[in-house]
C-alpha atoms as a PDB file:
ATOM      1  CA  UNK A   1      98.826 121.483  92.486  1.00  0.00           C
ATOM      2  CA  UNK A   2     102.158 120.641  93.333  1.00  0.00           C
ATOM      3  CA  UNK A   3     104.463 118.535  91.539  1.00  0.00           C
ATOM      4  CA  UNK A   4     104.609 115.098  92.160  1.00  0.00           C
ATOM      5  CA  UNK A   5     107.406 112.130  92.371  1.00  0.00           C
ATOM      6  CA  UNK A   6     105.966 109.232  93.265  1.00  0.00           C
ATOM      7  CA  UNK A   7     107.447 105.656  94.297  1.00  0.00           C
ATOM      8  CA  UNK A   8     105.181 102.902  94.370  1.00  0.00           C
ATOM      9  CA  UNK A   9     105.561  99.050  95.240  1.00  0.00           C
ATOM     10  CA  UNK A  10     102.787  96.957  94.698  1.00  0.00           C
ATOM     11  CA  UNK A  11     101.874  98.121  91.107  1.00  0.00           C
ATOM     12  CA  UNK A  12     100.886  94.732  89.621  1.00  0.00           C
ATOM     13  CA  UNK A  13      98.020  94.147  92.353  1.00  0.00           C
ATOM     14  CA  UNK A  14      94.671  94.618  91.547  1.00  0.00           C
ATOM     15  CA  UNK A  15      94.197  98.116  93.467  1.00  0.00           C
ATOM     16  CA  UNK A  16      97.525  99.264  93.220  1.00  0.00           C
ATOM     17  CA  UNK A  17      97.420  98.803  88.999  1.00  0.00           C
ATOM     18  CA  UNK A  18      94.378 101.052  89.356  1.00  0.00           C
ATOM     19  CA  UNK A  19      96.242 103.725  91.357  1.00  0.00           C
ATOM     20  CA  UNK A  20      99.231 103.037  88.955  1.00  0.00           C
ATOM     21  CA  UNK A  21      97.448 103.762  85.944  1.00  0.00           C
ATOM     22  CA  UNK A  22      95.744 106.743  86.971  1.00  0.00           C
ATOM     23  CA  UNK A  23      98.837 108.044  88.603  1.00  0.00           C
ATOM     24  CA  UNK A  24     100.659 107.474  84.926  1.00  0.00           C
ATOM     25  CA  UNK A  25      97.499 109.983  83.079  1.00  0.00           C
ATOM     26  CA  UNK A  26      98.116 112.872  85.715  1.00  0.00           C
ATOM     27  CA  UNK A  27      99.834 115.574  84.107  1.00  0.00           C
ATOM     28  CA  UNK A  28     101.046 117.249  87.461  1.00  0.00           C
ATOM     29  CA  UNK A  29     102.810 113.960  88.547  1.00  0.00           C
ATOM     30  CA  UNK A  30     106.331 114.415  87.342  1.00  0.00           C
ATOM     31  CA  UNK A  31     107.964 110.690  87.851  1.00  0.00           C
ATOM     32  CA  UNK A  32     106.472 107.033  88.562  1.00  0.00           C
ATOM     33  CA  UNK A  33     108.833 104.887  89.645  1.00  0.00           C
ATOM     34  CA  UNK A  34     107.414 101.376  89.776  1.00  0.00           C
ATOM     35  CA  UNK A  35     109.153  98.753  92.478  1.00  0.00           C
ATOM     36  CA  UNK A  36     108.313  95.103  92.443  1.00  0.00           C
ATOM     37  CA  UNK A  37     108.897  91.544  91.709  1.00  0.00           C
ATOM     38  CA  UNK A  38     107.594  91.878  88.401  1.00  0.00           C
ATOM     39  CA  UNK A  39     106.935  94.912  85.717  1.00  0.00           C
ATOM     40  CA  UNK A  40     103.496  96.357  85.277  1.00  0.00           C
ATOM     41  CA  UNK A  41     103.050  95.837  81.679  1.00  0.00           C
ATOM     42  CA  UNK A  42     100.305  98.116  81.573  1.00  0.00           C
ATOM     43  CA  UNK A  43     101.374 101.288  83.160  1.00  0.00           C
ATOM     44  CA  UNK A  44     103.248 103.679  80.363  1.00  0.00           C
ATOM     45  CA  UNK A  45     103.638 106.723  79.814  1.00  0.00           C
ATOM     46  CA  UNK A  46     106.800 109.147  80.026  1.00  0.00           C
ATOM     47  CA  UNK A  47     106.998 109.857  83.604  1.00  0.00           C
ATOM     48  CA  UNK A  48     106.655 105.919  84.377  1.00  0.00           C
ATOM     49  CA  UNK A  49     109.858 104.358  85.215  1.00  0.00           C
ATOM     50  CA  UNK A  50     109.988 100.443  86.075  1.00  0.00           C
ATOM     51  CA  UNK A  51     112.240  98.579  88.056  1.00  0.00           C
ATOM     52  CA  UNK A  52     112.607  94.918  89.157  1.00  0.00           C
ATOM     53  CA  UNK A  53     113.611  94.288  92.838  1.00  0.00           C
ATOM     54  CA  UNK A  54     113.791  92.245  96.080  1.00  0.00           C
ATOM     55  CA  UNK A  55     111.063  93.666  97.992  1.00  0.00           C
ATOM     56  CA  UNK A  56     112.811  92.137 101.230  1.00  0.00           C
ATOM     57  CA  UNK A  57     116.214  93.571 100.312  1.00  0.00           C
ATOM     58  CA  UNK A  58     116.171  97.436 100.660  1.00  0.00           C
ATOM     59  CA  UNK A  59     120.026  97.359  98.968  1.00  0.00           C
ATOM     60  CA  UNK A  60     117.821  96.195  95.701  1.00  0.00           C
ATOM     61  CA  UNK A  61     115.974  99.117  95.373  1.00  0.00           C
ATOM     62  CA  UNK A  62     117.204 102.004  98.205  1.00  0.00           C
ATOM     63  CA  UNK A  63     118.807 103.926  95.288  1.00  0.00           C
ATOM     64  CA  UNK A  64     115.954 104.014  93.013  1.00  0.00           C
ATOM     65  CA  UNK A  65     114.130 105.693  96.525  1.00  0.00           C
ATOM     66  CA  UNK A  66     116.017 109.421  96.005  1.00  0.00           C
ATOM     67  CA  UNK A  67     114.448 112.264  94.621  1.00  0.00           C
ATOM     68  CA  UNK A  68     110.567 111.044  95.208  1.00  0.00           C
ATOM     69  CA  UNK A  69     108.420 113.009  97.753  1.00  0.00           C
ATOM     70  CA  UNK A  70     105.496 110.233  97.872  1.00  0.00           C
ATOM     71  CA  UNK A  71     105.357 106.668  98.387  1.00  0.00           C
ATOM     72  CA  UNK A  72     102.506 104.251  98.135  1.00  0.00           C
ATOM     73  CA  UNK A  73     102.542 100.695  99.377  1.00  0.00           C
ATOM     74  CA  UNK A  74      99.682  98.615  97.870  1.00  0.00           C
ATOM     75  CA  UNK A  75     101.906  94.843  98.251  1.00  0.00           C
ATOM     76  CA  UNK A  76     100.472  92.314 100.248  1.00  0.00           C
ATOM     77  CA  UNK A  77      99.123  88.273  99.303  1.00  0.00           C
ATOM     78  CA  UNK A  78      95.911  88.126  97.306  1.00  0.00           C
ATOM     79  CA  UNK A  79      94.793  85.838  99.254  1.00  0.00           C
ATOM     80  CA  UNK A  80      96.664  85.260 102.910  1.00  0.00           C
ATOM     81  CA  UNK A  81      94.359  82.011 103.942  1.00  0.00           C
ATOM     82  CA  UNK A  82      96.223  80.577 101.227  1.00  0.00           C
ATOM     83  CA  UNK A  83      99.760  81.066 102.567  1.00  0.00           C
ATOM     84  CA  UNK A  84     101.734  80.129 105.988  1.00  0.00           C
ATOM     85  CA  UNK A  85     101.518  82.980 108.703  1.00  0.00           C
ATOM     86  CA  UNK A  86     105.322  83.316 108.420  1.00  0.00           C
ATOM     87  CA  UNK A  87     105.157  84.029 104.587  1.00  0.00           C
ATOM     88  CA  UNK A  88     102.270  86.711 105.655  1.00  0.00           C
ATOM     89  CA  UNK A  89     103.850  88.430 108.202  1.00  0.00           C
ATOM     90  CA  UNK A  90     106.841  88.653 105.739  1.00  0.00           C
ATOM     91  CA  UNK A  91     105.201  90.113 102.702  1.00  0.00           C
ATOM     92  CA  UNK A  92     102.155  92.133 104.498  1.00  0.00           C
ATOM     93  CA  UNK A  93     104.337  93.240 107.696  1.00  0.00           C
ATOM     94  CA  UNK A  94     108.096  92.608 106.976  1.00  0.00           C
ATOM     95  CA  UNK A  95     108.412  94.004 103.414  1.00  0.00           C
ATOM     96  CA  UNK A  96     106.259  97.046 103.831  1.00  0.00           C
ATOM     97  CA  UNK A  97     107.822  97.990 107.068  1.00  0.00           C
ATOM     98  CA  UNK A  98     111.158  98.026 105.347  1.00  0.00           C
ATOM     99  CA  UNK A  99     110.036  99.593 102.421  1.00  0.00           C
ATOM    100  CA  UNK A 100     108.649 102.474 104.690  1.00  0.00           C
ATOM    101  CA  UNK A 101     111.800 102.471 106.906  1.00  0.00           C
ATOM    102  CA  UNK A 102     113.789 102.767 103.258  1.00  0.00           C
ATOM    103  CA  UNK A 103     111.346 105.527 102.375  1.00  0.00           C
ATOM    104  CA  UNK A 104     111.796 107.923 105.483  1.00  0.00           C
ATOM    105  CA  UNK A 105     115.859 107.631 105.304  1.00  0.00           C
ATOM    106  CA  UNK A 106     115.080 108.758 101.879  1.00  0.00           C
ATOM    107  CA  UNK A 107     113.397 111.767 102.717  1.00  0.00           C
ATOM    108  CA  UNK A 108     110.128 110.963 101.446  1.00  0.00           C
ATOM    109  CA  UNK A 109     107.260 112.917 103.405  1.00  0.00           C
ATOM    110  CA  UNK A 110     103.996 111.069 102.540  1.00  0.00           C
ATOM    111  CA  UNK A 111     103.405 107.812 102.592  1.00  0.00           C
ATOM    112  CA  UNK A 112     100.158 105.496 101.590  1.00  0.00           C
ATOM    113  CA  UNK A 113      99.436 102.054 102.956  1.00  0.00           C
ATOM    114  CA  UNK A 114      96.903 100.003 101.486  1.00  0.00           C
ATOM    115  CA  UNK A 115      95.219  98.705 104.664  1.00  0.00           C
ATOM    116  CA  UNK A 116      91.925  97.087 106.135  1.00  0.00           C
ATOM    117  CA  UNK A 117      89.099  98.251 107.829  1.00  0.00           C
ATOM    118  CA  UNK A 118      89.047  96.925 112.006  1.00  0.00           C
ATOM    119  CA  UNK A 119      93.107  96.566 112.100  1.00  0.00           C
ATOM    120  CA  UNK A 120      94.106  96.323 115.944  1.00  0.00           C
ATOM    121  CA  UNK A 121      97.702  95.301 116.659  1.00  0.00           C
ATOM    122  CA  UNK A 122      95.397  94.049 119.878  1.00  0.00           C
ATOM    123  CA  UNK A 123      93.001  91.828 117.752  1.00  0.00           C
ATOM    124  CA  UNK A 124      92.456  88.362 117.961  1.00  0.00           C
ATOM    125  CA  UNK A 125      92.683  88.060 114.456  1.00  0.00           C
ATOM    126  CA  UNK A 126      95.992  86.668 113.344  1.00  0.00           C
ATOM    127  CA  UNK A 127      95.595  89.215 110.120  1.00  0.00           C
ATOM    128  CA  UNK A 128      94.006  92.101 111.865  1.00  0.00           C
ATOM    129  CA  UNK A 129      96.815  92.029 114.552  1.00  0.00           C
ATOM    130  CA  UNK A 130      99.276  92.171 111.732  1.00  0.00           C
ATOM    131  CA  UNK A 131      98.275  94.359 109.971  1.00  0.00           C
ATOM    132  CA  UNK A 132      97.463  96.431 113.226  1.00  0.00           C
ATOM    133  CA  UNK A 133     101.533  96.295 114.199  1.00  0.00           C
ATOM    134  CA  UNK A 134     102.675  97.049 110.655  1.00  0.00           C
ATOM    135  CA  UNK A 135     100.277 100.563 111.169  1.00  0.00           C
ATOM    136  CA  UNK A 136     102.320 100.958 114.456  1.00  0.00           C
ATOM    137  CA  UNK A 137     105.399 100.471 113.371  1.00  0.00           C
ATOM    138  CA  UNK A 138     104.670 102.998 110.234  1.00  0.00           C
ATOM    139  CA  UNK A 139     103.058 105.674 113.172  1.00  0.00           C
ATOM    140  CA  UNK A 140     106.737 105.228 114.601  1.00  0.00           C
ATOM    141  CA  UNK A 141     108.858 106.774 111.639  1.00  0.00           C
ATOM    142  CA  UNK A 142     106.689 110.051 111.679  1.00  0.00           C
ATOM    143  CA  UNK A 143     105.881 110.607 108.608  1.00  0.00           C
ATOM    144  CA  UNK A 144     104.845 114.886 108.034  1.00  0.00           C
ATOM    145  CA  UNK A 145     102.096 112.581 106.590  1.00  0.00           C
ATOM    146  CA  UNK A 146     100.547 109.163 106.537  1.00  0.00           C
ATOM    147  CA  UNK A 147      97.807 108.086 104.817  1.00  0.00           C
ATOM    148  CA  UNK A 148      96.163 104.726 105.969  1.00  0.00           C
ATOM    149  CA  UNK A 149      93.333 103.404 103.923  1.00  0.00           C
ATOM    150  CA  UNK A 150      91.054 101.044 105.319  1.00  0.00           C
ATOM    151  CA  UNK A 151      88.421  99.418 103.127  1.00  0.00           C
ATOM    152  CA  UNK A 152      86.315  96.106 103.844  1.00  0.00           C
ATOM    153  CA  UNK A 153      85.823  93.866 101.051  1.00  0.00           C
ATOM    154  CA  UNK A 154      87.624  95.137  97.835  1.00  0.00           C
ATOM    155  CA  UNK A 155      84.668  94.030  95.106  1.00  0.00           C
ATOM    156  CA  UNK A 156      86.690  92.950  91.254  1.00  0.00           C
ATOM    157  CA  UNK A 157      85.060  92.766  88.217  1.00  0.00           C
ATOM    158  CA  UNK A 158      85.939  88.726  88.441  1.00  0.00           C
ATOM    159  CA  UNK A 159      86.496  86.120  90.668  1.00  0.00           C
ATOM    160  CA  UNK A 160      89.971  86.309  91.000  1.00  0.00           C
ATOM    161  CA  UNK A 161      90.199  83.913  94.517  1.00  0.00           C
ATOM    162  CA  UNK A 162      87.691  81.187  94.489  1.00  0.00           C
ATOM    163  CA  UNK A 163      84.251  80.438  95.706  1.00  0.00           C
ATOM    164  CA  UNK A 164      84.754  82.292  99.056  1.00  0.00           C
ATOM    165  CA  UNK A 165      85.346  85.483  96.774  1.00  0.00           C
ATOM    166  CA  UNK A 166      82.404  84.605  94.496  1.00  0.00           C
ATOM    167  CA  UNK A 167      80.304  84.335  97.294  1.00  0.00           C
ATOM    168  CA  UNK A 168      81.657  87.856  98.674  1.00  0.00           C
ATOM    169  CA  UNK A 169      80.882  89.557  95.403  1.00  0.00           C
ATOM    170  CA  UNK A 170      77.553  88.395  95.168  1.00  0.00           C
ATOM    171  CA  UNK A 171      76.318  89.275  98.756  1.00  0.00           C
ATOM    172  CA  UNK A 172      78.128  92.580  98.841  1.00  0.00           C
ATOM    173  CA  UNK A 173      76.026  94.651  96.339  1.00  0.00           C
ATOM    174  CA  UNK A 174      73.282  93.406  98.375  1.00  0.00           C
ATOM    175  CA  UNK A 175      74.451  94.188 102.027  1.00  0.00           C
ATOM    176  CA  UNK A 176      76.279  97.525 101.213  1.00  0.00           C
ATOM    177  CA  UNK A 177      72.709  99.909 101.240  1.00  0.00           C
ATOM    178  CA  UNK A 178      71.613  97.990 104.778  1.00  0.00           C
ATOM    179  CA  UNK A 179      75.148  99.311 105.891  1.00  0.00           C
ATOM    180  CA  UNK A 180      74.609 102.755 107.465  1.00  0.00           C
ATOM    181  CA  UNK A 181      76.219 105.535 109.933  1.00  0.00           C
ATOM    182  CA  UNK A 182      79.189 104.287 111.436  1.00  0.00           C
ATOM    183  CA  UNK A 183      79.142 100.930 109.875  1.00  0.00           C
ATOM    184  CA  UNK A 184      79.425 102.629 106.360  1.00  0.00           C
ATOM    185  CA  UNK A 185      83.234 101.708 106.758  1.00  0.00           C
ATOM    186  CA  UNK A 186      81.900  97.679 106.031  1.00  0.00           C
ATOM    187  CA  UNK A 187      80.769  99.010 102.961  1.00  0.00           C
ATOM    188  CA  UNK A 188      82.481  96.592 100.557  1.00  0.00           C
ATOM    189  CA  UNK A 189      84.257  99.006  97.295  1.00  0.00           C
ATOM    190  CA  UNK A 190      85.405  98.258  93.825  1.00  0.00           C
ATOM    191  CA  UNK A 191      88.480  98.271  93.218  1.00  0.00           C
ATOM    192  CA  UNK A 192      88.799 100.575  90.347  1.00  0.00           C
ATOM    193  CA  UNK A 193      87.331 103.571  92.782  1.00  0.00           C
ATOM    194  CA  UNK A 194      89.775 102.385  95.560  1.00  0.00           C
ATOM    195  CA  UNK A 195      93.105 102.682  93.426  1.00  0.00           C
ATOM    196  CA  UNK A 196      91.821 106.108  91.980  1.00  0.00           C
ATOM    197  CA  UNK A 197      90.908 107.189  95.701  1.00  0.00           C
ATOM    198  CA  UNK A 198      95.038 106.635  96.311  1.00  0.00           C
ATOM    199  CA  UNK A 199      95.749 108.775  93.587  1.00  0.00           C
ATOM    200  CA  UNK A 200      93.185 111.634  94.242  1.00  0.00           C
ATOM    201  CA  UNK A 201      93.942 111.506  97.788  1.00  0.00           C
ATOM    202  CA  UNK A 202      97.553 113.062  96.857  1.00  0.00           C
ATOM    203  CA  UNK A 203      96.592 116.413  95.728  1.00  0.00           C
ATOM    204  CA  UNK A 204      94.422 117.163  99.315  1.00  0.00           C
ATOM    205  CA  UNK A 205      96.027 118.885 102.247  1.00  0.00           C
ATOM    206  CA  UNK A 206      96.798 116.712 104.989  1.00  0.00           C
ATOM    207  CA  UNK A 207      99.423 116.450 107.602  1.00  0.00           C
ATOM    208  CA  UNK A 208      99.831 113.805 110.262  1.00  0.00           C
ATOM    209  CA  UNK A 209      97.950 110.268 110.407  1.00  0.00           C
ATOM    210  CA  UNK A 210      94.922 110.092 108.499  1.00  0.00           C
ATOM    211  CA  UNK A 211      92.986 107.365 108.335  1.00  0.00           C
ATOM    212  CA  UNK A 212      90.084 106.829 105.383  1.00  0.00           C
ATOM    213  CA  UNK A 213      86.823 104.453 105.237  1.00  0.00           C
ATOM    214  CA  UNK A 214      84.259 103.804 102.246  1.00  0.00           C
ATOM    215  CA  UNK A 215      83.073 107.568 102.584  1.00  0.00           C
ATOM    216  CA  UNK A 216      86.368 109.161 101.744  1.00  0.00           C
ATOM    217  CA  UNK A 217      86.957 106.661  98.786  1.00  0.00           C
ATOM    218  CA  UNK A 218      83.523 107.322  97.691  1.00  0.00           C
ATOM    219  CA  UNK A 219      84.243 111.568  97.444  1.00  0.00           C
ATOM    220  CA  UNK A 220      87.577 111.550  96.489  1.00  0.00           C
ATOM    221  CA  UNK A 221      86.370 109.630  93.282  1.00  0.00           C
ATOM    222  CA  UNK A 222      83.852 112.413  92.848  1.00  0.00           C
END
């Protein structure tokens, strides 16, 4: 396995505390460095390092960026019906586009995007097309590797959104065994296998874009 610094933003989110803490309990990764608004007060450990930043101001947080190999990008609004499309575009597109931009000048050689399933920078869904041109713009910087994950409904252990979300995670369960073949990928996941799937996926051999559904969570949590 080879040894692993790791710069994350997005730690305090519910898949990216996942990753986070399962990132801090791996003895091969040899630094954590934590970016965001607010500190994770759950992730410890001696390699875990925590910093407080403007994640629209690269100047807050480009030196904290050297030295670090990996970065993984879990930020985005819990819930973007509830916001303005300009505040979306600049937390979901803006941020993580300069955070990645930040990340390549740095040197850093893999990077992992916490995506969604059916992104198209073509769609006629404001939030697919966004999302779509934020996975463009990251194609751009050439990363020796990007990982893109893409999972449909992200199932918590509670209602964390409202009744649109409690309706989600009660139909889920019941939809995901009619969901076969290709449309596997609509599988809806839990969020505690998602945020271990980011920190598993690190120790396979990959270069380029890759791109991973509900199957590839599903086996790297095996």
């Amino acid at each position: 396995m080879k040894t692993m610094n790791i710069v994350m933003m997005g730690a305090t989110g519910a898949v990216g505390n996942h990753c986070a803490l399962k990132l801090s309990q791996m003895e091969d990764v040899n630094q954590l460095t934590l970016l965001g608004r607010r500190t994770a007060d759950n992730i410890t450990g001696d390699s875990v390092k925590q910093n407080s930043i403007d994640i629209s101001n690269p100047d807050s947080y480009a030196e904290h960026l050297k030295g670090h190999n990996i970065a993984i990008c879990t930020l985005g609004v819990g819930e973007p019906s509830k916001v303005s499309k300009e505040v979306f575009i600049k937390i979901d597109k803006e941020a993580v586009l300069t955070f990645a931009t930040a990340c390549k000048a740095a040197g850093i050689e893999h990077f992992e995007l916490l995506s969604s399933v059916g992104v198209n920078a073509k769609s006629k869904s404001f939030y697919l097309r966004t999302k779509g041109e934020l996975e463009e713009g990251l194609r751009a910087l050439n990363f020796k590797r990007l990982s893109l994950f893409h999972p449909s409904m992200i199932l918590t252990p509670t209602n964390r959104y409202g009744l649109t979300q409690a309706i989600a995670l009660k139909v889920t369960p019941i939809l995901n065994p009619l969901l076969i073949g290709s449309t596997k990928r609509y599988r809806g996941i839990p969020v505690e296998i998602l945020g271990k799937a980011f920190a598993a996926n690190l120790n396979e051999s990959y270069e380029g874009v890759e791109i991973l559904h509900w199957e590839n969570f599903k086996k790297l949590n095996q």
